[in-house]
N, C-alpha and C. Protein backbone atom coordinates (compact mmCIF):
# COMPACT_ATOMS: atom_id res chain seq x y z
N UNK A 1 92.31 34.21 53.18
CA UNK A 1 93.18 34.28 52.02
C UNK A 1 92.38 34.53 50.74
N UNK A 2 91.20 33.89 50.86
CA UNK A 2 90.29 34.35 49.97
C UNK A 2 89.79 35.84 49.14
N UNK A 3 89.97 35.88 50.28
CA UNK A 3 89.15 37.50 50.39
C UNK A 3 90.34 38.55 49.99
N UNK A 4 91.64 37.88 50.30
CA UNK A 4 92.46 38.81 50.05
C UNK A 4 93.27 38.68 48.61
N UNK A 5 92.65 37.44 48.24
CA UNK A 5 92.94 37.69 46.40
C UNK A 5 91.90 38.12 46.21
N UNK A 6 90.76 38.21 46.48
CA UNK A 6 89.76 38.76 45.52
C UNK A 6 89.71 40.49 46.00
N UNK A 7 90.27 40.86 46.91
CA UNK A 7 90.79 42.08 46.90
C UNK A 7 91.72 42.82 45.64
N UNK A 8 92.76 41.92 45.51
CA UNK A 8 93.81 42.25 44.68
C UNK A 8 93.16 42.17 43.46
N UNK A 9 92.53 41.12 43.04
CA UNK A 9 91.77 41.57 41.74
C UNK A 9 90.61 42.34 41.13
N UNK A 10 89.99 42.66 42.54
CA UNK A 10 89.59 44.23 42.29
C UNK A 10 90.60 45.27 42.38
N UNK A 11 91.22 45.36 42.66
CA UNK A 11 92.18 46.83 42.78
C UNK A 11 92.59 46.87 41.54
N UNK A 12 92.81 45.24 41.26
CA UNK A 12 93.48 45.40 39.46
C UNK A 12 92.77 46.11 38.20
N UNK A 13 91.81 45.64 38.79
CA UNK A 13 90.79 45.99 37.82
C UNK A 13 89.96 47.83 38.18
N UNK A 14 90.63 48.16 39.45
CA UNK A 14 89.97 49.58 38.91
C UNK A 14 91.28 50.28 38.83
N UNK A 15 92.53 50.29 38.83
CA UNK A 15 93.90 50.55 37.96
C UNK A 15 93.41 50.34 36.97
N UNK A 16 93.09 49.17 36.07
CA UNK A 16 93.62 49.31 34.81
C UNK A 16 91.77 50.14 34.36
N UNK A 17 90.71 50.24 34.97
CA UNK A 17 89.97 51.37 34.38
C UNK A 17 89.98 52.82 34.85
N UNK A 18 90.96 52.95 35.28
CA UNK A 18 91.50 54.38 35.89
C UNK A 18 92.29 55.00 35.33
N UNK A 19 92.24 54.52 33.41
CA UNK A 19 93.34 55.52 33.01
C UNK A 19 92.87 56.70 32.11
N UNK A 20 93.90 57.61 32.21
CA UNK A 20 93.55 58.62 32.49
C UNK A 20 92.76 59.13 30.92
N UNK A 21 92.11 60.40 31.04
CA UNK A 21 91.35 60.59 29.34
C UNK A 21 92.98 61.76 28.38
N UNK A 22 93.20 61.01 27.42
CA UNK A 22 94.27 61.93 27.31
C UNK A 22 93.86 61.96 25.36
N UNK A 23 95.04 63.03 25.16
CA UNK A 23 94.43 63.46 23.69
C UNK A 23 95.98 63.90 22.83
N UNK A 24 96.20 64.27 21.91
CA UNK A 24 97.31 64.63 21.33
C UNK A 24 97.01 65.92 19.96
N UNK A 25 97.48 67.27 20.43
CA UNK A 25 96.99 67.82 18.68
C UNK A 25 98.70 68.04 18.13
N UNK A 26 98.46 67.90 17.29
CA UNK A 26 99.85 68.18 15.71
C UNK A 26 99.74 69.20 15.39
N UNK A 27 100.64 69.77 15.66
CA UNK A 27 101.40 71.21 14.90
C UNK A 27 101.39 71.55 13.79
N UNK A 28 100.82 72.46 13.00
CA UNK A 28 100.72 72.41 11.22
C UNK A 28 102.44 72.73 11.60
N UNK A 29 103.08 72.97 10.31
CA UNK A 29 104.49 73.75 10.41
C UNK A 29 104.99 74.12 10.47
N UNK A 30 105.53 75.40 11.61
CA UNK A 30 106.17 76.22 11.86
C UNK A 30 104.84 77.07 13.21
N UNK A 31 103.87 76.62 13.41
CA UNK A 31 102.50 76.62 14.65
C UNK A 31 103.56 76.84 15.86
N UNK A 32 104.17 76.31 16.24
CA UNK A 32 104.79 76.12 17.56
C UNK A 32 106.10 76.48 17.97
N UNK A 33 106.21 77.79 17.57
CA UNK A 33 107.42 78.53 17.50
C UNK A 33 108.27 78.47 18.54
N UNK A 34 107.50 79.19 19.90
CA UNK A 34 107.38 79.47 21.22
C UNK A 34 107.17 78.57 22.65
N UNK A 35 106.69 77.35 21.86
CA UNK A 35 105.80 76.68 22.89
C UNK A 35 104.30 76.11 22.22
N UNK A 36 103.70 75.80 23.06
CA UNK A 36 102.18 75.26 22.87
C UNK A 36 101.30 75.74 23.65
N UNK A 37 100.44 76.24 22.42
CA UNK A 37 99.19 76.89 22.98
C UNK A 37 97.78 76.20 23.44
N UNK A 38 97.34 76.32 24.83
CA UNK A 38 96.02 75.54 25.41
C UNK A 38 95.40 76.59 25.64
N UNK A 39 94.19 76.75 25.23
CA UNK A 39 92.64 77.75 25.67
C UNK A 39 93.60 78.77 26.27
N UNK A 40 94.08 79.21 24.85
CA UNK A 40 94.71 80.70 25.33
C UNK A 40 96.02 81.02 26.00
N UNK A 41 96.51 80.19 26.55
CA UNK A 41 97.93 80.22 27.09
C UNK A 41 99.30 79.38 26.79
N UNK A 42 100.05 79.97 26.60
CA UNK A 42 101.25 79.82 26.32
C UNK A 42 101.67 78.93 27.30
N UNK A 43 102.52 77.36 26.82
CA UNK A 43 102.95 76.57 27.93
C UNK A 43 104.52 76.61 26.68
N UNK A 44 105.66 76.62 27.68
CA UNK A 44 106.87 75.86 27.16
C UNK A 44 107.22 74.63 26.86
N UNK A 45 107.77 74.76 26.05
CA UNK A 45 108.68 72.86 25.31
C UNK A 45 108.98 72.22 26.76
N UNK A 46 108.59 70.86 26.39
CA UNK A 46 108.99 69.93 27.61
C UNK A 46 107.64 69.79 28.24
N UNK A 47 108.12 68.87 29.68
CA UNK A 47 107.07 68.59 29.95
C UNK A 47 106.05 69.47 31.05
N UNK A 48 104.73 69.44 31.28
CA UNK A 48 104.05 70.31 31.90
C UNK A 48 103.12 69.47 33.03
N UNK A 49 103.86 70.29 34.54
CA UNK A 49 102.99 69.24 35.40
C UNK A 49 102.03 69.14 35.50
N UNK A 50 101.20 70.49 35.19
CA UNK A 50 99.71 70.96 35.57
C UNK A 50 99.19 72.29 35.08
N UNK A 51 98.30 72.08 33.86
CA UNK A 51 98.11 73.25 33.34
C UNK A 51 97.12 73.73 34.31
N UNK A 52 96.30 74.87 33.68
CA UNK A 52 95.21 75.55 34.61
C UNK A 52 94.00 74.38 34.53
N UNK A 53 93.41 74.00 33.61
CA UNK A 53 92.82 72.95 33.32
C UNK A 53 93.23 71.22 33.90
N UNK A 54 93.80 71.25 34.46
CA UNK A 54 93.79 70.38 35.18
C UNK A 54 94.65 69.16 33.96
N UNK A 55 95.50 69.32 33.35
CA UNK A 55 95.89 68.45 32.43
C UNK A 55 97.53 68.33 32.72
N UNK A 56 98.26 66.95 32.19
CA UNK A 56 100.09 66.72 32.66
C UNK A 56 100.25 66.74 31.04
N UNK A 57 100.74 67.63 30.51
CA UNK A 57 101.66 67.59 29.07
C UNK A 57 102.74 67.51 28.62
N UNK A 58 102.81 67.43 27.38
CA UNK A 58 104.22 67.64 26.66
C UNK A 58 104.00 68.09 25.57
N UNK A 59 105.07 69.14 25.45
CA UNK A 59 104.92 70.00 24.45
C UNK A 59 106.22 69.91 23.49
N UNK A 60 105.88 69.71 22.53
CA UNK A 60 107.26 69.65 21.07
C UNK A 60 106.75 70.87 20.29
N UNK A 61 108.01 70.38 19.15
CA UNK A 61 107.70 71.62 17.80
C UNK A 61 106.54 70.88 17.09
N UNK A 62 106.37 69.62 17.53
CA UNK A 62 105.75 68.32 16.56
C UNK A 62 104.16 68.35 17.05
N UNK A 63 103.98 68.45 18.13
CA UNK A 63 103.22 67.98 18.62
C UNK A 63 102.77 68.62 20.10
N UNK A 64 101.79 68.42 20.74
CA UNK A 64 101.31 68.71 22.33
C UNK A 64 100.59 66.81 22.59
N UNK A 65 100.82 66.49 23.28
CA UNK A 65 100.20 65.56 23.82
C UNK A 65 100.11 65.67 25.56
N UNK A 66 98.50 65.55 25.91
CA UNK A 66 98.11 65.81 27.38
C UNK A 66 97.15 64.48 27.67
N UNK A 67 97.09 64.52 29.03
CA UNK A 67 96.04 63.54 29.89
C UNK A 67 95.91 64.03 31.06
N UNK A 68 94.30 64.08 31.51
CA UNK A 68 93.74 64.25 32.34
C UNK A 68 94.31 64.18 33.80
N UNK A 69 94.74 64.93 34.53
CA UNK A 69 94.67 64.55 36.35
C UNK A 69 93.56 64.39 36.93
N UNK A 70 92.57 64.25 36.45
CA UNK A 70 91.08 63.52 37.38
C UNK A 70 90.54 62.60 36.39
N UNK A 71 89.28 62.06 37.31
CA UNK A 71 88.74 61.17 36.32
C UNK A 71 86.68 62.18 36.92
N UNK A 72 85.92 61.57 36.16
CA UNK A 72 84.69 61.99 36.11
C UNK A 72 84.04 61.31 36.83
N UNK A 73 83.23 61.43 37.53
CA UNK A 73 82.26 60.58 38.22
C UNK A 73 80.97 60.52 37.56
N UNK A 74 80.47 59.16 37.31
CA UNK A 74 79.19 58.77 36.72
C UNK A 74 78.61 57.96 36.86
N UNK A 75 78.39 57.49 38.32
CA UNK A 75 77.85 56.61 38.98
C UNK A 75 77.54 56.75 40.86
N UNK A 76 76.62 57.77 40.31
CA UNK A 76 76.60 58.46 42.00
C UNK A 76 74.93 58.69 42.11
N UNK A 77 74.28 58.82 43.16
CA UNK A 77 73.08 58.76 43.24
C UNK A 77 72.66 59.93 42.48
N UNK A 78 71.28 60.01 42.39
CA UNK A 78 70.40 61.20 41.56
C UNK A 78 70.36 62.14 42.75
N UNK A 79 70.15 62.34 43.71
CA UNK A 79 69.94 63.48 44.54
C UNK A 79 71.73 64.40 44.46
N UNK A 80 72.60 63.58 44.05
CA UNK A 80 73.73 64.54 43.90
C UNK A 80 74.24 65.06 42.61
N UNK A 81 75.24 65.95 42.84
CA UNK A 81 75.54 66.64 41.52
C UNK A 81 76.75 66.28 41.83
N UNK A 82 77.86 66.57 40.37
CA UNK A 82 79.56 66.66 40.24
C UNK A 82 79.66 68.16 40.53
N UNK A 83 81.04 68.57 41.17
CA UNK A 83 81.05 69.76 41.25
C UNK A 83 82.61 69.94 41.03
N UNK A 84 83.40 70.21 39.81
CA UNK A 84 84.59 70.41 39.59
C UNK A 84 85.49 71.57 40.70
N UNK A 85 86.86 70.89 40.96
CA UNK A 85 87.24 71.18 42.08
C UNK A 85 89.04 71.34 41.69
N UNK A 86 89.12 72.97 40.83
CA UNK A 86 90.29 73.01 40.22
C UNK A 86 91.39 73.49 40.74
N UNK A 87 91.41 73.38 42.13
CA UNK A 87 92.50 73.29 42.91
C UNK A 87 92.92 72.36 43.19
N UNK A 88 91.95 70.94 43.25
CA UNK A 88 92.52 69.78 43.55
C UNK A 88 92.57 69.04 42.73
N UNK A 89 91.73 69.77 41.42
CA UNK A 89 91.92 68.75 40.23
C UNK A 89 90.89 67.40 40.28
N UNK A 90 89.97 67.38 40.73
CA UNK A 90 89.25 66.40 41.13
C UNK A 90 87.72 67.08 41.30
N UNK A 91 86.89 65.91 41.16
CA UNK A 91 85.51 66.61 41.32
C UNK A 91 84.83 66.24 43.17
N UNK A 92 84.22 67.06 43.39
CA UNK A 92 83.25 66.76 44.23
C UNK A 92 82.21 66.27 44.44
N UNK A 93 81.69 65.40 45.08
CA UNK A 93 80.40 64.89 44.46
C UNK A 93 79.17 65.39 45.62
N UNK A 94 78.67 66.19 45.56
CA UNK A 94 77.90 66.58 46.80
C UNK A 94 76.10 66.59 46.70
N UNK A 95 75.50 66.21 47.79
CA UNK A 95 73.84 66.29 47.87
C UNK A 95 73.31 67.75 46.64
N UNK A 96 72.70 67.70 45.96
CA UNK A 96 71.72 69.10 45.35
C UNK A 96 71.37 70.01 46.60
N UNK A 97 70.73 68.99 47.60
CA UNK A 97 69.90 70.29 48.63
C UNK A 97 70.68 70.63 49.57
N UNK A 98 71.98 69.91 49.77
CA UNK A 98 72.70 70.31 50.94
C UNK A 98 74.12 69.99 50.33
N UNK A 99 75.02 71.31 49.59
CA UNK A 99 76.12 70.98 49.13
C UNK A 99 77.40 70.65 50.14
N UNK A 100 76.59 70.82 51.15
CA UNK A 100 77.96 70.71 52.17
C UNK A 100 78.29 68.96 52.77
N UNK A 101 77.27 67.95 52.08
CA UNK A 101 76.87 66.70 52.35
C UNK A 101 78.01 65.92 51.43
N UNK A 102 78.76 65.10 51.25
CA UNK A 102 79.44 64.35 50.23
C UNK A 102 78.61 63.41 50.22
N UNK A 103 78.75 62.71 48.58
CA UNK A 103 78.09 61.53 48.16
C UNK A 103 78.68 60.45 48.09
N UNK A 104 78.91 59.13 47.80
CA UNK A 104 79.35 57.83 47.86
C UNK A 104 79.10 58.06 45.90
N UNK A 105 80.73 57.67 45.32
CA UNK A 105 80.87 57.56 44.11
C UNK A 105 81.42 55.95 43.84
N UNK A 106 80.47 55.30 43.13
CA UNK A 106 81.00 54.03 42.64
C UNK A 106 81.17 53.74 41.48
N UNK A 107 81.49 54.61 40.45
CA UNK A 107 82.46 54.37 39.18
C UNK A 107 82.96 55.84 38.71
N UNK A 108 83.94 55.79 38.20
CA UNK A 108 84.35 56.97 37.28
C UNK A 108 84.79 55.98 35.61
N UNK A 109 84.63 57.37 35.22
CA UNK A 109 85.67 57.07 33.96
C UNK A 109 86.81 58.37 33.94
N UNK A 110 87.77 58.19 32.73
CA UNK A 110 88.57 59.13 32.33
C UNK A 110 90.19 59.04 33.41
């Protein structure tokens, strides 16, 4: 029984540092005629499940506000690298000398 609260309060605790990196830009006045513009592309009013960039938005006349669908890995051994993975929206974490190897990730942020 032990073990299985101190389960639950780890899980709690990497929920509540698992949220997501998110940002908001403001519309000068009359900016957002059409929609909202991200690195070049046109998204429509309302909400957005998944830009190309890997982001869930909402778009007003007022405003764009987005957050991240992945988080970063930064706590993985030195022999591996991150390797962004924008189909799944998520990174990879794989060996330098052998990318076909996965690594063991024990923290993210974002």
């Amino acid at each position: 029984m032990k073990s299985f609260l101190a389960f639950l309060i780890a899980m709690g605790v990497l929920v509540t540092l698992g949220d997501a990196n998110c940002w908001t830009k403001i519309h000068k006045p009359g900016e957002a005629k059409n929609g909202c513009m991200l690195n070049g592309k046109l998204y429509p009013f309302g909400l957005i499940e998944r830009t190309e960039d890997c982001y869930r938005c909402s778009c007003s006349r007022t405003e764009m506000k987005c957050c991240s669908l992945f988080s970063t890995p930064v706590g993985y051994d030195k022999k591996c690298k991150a390797v962004f993975n924008k189909e799944r929206c998520d990174y990879d974490v794989v060996q330098k000398d052998d990318p076909s190897k996965e690594c063991f990730v024990y923290s993210r942020v974002g």
